[in-house]
PDB file of N, CA and C in Angstrom:
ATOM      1  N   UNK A   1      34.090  -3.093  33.914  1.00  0.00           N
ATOM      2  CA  UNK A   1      32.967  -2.174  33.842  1.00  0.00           C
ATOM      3  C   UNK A   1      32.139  -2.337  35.115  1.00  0.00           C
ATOM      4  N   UNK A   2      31.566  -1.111  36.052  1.00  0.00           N
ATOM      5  CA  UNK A   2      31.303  -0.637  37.060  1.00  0.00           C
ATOM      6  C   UNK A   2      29.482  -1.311  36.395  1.00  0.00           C
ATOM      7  N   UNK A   3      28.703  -1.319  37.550  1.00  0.00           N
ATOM      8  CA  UNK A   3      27.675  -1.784  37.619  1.00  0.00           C
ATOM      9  C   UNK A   3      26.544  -0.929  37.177  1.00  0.00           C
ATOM     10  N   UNK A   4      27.088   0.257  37.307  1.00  0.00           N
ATOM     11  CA  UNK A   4      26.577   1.761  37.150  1.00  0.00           C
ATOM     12  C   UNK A   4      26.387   1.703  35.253  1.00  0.00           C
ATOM     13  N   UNK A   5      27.931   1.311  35.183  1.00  0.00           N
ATOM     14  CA  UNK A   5      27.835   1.266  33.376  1.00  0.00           C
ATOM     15  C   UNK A   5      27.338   0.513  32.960  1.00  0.00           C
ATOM     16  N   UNK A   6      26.647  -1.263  33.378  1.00  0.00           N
ATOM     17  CA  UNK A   6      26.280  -1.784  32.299  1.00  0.00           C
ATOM     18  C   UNK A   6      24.702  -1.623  32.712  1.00  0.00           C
ATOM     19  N   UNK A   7      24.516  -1.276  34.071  1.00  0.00           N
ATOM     20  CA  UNK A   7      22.816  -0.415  33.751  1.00  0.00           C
ATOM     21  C   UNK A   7      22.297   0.488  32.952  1.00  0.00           C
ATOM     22  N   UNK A   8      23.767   1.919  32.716  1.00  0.00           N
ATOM     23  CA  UNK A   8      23.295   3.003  31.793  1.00  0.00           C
ATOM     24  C   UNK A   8      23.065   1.788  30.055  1.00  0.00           C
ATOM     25  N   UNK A   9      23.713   1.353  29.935  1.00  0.00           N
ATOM     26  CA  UNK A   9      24.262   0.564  28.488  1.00  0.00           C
ATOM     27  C   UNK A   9      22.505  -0.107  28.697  1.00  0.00           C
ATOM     28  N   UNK A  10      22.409  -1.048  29.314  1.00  0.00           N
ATOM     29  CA  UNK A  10      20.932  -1.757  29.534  1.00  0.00           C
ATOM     30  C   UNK A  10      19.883  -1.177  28.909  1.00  0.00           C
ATOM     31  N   UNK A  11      18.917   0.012  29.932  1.00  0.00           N
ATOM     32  CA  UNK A  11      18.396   0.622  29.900  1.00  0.00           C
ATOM     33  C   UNK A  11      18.094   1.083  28.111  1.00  0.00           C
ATOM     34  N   UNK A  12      18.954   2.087  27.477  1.00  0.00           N
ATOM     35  CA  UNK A  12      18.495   2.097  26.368  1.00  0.00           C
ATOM     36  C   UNK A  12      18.688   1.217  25.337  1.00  0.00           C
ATOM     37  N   UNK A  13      19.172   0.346  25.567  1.00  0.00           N
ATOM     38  CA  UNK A  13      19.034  -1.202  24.539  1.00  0.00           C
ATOM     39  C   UNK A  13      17.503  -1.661  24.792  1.00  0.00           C
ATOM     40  N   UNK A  14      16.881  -1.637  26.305  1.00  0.00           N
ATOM     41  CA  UNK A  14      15.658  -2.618  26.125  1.00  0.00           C
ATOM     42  C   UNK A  14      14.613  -1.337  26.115  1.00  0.00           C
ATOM     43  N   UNK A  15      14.653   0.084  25.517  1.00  0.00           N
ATOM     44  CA  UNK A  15      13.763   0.673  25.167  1.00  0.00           C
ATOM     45  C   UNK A  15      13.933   0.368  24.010  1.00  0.00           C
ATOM     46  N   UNK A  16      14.472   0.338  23.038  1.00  0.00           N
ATOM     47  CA  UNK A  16      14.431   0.181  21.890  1.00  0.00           C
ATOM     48  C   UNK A  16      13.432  -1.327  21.426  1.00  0.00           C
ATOM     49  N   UNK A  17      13.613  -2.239  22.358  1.00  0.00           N
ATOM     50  CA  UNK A  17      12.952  -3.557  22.716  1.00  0.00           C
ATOM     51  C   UNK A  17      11.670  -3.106  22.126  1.00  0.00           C
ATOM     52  N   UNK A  18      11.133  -2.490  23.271  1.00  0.00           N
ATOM     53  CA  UNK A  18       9.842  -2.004  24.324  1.00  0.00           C
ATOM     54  C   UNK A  18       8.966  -2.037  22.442  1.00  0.00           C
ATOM     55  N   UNK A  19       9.593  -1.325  22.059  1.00  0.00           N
ATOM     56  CA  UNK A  19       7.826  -1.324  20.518  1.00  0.00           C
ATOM     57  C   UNK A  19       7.702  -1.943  19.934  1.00  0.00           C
ATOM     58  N   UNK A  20       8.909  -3.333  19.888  1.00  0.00           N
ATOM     59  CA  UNK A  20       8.170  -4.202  19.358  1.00  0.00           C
ATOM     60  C   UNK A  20       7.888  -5.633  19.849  1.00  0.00           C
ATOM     61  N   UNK A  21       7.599  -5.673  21.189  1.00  0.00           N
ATOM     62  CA  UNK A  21       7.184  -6.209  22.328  1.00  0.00           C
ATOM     63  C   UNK A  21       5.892  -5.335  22.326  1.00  0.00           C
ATOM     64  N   UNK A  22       5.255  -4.607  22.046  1.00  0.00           N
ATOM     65  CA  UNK A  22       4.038  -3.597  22.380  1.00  0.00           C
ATOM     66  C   UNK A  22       3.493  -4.142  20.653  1.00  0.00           C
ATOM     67  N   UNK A  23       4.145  -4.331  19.998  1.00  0.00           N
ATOM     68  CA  UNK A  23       3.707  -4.197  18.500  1.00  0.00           C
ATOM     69  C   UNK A  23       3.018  -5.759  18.335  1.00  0.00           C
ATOM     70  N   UNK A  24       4.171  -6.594  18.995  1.00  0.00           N
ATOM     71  CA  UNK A  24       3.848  -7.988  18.774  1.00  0.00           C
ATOM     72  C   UNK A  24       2.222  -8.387  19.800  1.00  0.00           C
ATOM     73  N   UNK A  25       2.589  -7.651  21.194  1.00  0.00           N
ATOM     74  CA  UNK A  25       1.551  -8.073  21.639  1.00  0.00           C
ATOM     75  C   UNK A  25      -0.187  -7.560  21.006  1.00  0.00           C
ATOM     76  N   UNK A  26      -0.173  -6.521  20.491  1.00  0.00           N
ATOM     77  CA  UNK A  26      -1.584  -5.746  19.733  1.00  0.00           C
ATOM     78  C   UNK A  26      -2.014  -6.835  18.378  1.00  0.00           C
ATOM     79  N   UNK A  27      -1.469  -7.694  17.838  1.00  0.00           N
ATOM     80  CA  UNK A  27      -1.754  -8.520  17.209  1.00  0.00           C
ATOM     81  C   UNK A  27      -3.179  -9.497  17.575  1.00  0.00           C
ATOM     82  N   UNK A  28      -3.264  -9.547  19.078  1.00  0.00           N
ATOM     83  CA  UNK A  28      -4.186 -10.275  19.455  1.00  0.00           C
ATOM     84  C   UNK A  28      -5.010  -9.347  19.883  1.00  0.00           C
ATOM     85  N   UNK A  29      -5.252  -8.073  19.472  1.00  0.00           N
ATOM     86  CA  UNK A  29      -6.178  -7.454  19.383  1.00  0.00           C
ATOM     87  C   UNK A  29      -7.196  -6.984  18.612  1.00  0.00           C
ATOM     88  N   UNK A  30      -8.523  -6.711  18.534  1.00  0.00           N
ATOM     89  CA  UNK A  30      -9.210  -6.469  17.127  1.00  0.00           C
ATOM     90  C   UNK A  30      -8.909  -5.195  16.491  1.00  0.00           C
ATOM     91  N   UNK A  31      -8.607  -4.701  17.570  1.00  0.00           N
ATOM     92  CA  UNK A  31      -8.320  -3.192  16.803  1.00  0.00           C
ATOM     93  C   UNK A  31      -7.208  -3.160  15.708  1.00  0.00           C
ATOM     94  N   UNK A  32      -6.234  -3.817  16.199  1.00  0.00           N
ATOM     95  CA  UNK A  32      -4.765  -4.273  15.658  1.00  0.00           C
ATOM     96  C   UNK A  32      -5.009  -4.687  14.107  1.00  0.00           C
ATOM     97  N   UNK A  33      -6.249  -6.011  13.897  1.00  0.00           N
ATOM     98  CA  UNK A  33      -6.805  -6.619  13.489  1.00  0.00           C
ATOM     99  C   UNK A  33      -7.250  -5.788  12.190  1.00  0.00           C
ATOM    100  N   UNK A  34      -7.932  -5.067  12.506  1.00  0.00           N
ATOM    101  CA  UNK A  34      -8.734  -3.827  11.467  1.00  0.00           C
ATOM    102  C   UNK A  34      -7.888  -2.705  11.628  1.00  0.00           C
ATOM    103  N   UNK A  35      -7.065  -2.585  11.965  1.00  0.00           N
ATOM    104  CA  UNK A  35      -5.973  -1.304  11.380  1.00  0.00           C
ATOM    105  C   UNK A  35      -5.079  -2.095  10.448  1.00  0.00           C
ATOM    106  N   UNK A  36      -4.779  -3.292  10.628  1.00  0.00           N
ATOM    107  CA  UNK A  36      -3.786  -4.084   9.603  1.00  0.00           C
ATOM    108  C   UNK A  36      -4.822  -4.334   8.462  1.00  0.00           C
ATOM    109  N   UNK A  37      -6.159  -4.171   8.350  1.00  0.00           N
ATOM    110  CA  UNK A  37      -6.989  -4.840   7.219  1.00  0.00           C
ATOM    111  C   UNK A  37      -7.079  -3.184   6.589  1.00  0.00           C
ATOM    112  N   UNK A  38      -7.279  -2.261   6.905  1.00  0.00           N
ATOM    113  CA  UNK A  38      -7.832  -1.530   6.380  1.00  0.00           C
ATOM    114  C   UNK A  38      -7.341  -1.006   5.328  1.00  0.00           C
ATOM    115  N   UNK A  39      -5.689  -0.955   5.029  1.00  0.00           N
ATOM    116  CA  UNK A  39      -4.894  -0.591   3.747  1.00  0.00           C
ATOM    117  C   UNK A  39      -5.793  -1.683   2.448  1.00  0.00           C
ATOM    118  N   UNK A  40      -6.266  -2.493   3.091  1.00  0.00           N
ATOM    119  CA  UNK A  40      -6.559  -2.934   1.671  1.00  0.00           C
ATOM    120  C   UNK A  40      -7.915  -2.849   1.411  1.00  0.00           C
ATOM    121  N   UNK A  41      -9.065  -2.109   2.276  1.00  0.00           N
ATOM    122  CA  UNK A  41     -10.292  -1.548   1.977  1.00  0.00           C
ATOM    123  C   UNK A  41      -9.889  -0.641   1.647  1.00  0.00           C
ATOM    124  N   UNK A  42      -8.358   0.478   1.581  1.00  0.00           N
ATOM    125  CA  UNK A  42      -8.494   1.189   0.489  1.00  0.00           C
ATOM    126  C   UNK A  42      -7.847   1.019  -0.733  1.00  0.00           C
ATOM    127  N   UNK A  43      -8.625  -0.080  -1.246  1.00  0.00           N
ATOM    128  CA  UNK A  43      -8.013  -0.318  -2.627  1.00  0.00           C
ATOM    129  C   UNK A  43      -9.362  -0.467  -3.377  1.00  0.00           C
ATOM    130  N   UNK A  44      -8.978   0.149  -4.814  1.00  0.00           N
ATOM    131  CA  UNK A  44     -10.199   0.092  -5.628  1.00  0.00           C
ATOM    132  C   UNK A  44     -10.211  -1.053  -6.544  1.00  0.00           C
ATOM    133  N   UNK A  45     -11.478  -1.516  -7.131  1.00  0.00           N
ATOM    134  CA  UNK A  45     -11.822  -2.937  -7.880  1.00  0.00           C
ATOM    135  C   UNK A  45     -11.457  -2.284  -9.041  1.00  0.00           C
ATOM    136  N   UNK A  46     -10.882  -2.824 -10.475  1.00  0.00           N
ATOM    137  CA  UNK A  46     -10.667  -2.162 -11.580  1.00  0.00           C
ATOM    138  C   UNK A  46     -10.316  -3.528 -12.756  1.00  0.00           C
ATOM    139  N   UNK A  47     -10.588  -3.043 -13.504  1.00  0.00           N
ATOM    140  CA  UNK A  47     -10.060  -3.692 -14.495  1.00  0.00           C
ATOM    141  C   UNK A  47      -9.674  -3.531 -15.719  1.00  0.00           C
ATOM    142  N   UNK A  48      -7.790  -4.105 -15.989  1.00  0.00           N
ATOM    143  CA  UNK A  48      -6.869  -3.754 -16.812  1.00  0.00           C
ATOM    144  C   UNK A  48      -7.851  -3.340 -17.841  1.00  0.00           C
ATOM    145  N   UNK A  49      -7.795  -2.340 -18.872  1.00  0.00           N
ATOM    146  CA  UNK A  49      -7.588  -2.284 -20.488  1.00  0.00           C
ATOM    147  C   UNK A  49      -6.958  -2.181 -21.146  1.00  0.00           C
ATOM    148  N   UNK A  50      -5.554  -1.818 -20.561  1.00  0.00           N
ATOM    149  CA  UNK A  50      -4.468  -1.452 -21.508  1.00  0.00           C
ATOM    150  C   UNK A  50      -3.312  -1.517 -20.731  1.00  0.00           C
ATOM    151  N   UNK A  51      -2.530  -1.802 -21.313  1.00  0.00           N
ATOM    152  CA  UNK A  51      -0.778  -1.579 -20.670  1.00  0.00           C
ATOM    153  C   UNK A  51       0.287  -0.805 -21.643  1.00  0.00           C
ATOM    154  N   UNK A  52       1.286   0.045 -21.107  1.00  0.00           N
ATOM    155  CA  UNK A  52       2.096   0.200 -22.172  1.00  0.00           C
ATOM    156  C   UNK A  52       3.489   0.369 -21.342  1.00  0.00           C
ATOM    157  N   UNK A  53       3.924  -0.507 -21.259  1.00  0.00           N
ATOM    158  CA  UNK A  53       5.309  -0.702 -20.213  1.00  0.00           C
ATOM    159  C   UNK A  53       6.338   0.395 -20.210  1.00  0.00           C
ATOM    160  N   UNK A  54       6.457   0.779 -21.769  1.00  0.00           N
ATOM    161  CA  UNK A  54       7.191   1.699 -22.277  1.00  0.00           C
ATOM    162  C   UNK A  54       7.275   3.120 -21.866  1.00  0.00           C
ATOM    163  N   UNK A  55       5.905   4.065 -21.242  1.00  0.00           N
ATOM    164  CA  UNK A  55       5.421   4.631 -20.897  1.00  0.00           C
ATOM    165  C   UNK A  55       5.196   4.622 -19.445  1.00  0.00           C
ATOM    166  N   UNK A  56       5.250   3.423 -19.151  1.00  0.00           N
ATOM    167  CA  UNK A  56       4.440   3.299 -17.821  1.00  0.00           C
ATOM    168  C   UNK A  56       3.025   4.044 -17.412  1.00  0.00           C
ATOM    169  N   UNK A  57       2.273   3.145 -18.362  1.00  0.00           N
ATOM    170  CA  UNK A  57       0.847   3.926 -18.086  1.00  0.00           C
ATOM    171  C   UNK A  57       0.242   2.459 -17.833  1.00  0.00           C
ATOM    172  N   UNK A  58      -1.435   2.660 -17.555  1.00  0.00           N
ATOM    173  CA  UNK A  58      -2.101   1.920 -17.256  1.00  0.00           C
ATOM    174  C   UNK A  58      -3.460   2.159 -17.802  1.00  0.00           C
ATOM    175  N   UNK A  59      -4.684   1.538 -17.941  1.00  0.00           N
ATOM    176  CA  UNK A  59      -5.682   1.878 -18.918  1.00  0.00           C
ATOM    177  C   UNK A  59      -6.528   1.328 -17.623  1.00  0.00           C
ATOM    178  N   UNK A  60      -7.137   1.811 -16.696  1.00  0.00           N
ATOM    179  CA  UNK A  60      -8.471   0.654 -15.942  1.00  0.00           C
ATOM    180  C   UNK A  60      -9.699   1.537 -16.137  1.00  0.00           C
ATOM    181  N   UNK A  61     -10.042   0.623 -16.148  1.00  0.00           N
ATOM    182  CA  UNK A  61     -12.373   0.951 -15.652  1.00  0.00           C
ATOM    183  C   UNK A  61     -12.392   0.736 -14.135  1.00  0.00           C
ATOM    184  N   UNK A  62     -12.493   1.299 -13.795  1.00  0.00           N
ATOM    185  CA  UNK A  62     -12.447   1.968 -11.947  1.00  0.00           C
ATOM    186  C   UNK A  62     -13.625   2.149 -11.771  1.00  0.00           C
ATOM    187  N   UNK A  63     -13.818   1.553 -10.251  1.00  0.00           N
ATOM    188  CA  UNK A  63     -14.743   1.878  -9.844  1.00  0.00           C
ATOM    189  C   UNK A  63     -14.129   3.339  -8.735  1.00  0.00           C
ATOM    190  N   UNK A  64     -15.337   3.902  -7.840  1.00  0.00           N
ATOM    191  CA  UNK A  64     -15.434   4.846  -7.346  1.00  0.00           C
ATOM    192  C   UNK A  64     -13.931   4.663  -6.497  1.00  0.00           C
ATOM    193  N   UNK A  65     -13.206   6.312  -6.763  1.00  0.00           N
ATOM    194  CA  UNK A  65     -11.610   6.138  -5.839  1.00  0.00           C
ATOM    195  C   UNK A  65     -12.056   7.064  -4.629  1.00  0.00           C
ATOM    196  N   UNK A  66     -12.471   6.673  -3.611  1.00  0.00           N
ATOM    197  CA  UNK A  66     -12.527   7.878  -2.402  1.00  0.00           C
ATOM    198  C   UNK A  66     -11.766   8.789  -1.837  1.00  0.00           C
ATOM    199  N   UNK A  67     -10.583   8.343  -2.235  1.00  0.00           N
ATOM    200  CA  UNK A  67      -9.121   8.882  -1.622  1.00  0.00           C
ATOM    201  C   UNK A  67      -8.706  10.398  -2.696  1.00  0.00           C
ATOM    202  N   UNK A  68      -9.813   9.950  -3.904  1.00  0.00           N
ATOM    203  CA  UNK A  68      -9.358  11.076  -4.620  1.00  0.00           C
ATOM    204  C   UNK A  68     -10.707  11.615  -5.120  1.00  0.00           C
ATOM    205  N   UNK A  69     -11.526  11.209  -4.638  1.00  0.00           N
ATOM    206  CA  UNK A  69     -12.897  11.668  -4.737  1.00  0.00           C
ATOM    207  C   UNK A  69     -13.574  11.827  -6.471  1.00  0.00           C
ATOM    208  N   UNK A  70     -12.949  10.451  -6.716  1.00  0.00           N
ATOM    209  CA  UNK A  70     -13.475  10.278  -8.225  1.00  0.00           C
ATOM    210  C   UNK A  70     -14.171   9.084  -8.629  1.00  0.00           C
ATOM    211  N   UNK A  71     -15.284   9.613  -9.495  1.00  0.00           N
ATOM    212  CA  UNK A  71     -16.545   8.435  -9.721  1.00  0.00           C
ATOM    213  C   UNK A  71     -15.735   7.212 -10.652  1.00  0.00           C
ATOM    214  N   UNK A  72     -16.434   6.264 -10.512  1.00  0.00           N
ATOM    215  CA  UNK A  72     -15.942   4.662 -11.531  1.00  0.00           C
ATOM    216  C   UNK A  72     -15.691   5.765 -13.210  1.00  0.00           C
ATOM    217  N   UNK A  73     -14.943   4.907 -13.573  1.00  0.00           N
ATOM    218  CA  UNK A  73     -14.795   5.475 -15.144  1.00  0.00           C
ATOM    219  C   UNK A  73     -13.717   4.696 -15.807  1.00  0.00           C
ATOM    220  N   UNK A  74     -13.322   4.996 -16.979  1.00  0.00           N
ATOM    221  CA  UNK A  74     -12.267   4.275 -17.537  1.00  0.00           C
ATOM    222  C   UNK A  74     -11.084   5.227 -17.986  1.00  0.00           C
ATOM    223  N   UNK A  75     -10.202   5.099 -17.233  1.00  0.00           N
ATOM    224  CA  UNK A  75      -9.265   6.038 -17.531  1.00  0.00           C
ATOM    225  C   UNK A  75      -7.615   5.738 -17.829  1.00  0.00           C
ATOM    226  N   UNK A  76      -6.650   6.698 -18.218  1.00  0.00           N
ATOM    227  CA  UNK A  76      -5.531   6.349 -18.248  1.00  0.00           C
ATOM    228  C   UNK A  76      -4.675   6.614 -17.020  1.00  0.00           C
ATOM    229  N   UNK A  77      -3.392   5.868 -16.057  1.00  0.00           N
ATOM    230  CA  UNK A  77      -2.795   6.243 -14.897  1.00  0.00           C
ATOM    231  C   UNK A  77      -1.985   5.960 -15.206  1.00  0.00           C
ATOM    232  N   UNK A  78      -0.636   6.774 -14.593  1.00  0.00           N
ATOM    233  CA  UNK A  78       0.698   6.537 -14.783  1.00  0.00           C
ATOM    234  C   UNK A  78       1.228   5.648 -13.438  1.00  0.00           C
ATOM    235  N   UNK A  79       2.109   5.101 -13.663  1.00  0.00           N
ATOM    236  CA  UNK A  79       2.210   3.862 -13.215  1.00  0.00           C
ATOM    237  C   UNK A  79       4.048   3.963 -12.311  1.00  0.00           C
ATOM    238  N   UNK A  80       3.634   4.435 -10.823  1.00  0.00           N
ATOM    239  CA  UNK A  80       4.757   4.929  -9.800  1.00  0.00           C
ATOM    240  C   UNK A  80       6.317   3.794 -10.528  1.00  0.00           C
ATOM    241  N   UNK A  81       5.830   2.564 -10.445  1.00  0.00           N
ATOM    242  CA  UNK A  81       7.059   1.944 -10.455  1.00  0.00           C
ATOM    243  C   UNK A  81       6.600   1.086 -11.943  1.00  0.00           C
ATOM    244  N   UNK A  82       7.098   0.792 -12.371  1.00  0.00           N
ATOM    245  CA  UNK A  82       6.716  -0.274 -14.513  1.00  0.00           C
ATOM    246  C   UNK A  82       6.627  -1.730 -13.544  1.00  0.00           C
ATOM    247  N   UNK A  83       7.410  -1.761 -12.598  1.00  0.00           N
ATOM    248  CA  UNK A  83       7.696  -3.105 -12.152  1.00  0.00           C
ATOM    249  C   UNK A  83       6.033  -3.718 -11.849  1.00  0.00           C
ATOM    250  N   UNK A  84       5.602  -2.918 -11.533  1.00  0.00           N
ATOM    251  CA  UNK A  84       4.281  -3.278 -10.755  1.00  0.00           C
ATOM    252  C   UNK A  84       3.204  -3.640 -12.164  1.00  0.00           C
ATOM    253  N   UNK A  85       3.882  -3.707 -13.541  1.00  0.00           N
ATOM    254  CA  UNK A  85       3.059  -3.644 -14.630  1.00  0.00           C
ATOM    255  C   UNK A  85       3.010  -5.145 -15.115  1.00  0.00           C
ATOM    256  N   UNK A  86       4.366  -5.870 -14.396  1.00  0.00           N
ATOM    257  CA  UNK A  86       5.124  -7.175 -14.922  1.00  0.00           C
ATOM    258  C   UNK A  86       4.000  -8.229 -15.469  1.00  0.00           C
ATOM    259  N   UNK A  87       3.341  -8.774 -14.451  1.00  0.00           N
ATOM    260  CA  UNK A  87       2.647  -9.751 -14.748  1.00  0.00           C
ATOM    261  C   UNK A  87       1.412  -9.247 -15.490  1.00  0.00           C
ATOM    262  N   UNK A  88       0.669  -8.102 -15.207  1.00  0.00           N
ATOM    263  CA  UNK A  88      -0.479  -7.646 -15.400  1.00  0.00           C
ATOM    264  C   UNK A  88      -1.028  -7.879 -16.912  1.00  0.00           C
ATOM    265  N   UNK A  89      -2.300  -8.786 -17.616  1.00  0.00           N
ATOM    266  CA  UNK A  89      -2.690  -8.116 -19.127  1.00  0.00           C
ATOM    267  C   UNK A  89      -3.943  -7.716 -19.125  1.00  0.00           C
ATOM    268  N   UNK A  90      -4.217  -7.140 -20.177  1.00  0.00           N
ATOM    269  CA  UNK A  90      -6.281  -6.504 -20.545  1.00  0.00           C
ATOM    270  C   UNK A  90      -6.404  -7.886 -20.023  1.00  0.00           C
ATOM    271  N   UNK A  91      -7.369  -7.083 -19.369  1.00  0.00           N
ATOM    272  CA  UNK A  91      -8.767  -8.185 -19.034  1.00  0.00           C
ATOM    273  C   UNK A  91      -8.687  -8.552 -17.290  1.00  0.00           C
ATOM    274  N   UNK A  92      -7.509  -8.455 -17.076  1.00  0.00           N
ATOM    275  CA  UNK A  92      -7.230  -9.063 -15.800  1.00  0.00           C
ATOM    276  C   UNK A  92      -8.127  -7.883 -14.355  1.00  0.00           C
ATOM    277  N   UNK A  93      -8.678  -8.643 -13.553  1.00  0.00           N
ATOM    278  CA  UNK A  93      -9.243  -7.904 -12.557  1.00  0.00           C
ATOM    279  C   UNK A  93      -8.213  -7.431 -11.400  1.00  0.00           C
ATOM    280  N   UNK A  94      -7.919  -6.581 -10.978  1.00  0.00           N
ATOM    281  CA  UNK A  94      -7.266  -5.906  -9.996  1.00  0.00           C
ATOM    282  C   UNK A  94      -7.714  -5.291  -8.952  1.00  0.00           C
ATOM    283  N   UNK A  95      -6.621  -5.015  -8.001  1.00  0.00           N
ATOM    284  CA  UNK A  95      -6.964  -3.931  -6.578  1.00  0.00           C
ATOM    285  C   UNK A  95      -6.081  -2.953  -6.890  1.00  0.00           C
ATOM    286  N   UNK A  96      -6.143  -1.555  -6.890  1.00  0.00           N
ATOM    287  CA  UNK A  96      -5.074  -0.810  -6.995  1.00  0.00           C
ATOM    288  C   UNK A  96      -5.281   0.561  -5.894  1.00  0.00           C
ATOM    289  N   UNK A  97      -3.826   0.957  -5.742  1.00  0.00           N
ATOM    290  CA  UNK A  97      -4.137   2.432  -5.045  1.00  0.00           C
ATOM    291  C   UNK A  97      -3.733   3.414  -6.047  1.00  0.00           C
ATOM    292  N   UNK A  98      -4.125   4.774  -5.838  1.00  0.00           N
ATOM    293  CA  UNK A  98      -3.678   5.808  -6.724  1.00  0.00           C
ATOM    294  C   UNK A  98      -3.948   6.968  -6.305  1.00  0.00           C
ATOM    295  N   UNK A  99      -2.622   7.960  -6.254  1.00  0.00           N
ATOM    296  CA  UNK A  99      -2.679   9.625  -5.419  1.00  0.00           C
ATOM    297  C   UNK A  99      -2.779  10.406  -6.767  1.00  0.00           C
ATOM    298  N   UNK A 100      -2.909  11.770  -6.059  1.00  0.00           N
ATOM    299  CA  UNK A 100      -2.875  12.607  -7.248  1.00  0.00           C
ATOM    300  C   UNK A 100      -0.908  13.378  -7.323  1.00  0.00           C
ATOM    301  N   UNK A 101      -0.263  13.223  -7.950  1.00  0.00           N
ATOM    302  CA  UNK A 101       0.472  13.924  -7.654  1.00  0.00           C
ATOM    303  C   UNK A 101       1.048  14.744  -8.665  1.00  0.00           C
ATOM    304  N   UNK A 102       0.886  15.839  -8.098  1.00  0.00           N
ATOM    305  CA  UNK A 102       1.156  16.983  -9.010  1.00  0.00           C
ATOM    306  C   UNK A 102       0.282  17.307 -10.128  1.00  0.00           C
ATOM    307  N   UNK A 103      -1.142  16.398 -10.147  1.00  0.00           N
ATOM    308  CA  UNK A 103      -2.156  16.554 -11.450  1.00  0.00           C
ATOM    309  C   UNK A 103      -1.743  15.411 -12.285  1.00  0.00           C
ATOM    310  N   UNK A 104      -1.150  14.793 -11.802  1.00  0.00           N
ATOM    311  CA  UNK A 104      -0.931  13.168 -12.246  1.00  0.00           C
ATOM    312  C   UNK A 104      -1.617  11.907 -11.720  1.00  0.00           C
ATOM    313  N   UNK A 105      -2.390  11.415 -11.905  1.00  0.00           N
ATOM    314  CA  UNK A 105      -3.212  10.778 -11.304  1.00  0.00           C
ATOM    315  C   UNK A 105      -2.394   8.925 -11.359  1.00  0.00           C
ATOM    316  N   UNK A 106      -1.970   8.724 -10.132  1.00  0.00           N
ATOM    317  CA  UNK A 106      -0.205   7.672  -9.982  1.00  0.00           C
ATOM    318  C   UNK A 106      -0.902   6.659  -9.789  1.00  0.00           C
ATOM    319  N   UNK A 107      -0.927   5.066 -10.264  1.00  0.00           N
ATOM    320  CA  UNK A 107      -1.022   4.379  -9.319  1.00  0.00           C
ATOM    321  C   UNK A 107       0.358   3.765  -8.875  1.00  0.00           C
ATOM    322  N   UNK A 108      -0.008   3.798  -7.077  1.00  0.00           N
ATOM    323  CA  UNK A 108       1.113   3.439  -6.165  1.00  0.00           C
ATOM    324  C   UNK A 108       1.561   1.947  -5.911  1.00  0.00           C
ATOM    325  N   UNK A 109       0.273   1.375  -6.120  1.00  0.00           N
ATOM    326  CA  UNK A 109       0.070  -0.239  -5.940  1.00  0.00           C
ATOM    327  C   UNK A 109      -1.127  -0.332  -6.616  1.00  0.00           C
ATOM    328  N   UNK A 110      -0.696  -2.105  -7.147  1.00  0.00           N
ATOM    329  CA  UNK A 110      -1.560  -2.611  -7.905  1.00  0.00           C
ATOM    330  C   UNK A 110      -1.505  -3.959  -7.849  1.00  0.00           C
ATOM    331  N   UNK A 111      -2.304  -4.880  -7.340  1.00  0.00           N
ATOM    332  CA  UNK A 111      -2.387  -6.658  -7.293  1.00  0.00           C
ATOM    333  C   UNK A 111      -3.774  -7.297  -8.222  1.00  0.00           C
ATOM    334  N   UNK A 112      -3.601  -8.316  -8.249  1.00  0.00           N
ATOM    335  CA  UNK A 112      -4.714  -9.049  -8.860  1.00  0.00           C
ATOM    336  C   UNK A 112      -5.594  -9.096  -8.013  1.00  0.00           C
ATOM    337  N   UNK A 113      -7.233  -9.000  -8.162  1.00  0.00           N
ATOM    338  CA  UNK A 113      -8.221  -9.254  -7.258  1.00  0.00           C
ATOM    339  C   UNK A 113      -7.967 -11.065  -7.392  1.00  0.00           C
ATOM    340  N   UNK A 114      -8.637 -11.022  -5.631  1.00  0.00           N
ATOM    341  CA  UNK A 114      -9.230 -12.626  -5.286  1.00  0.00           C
ATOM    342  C   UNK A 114      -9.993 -13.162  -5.972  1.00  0.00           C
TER     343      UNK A 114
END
């Protein structure tokens, strides 16, 4: 192989490099910093009332969801994946996300609060 070919071959191997060499270095940045924090300022405080695995629903007292422009309340959500229901019982405090989809009000994710 000609010198010509293992430059063309080179070349797009170490672009492919290039983003995450750019990705790794923004880590030591603040911006980096607060774009990696911010998925979890959008998560709302809630807490379990109900589970029904069977269904895949969820029962929380929510506070205010911004993402869907709805006040604290206690409501029922259907629940994207059951898996995410595993450990969860009443009473337990949580972070969760939740879209509207299709007039279904989903949650997408759900963890225990700190």
């Amino acid at each position: 192989m000609n010198i010509l070919h293992k430059l063309l071959l080179a070349v797009p191997a170490s672009a492919l490099l290039l983003p995450l060499a750019v990705r790794a270095n923004d880590a030591h940045h603040p911006q980096a910093v607060a774009a990696a924090a911010a998925p979890a300022a959008d998560m709302t405080d809630a807490e379990v009332r109900k589970i029904d695995i069977d269904t895949a629903k969820i029962t929380l007292k929510h506070g205010e969801i911004k993402n869907l422009d709805m006040p604290a309340m206690t409501m029922v959500f259907v629940v994207k994946d059951k898996g995410l229901l595993g450990t969860l019982k009443a009473g337990d405090k949580v972070k969760f996300k939740a879209v509207n989809e299709g007039g279904k009000f989903t949650v997408t994710e759900i963890m225990a609060a700190p």
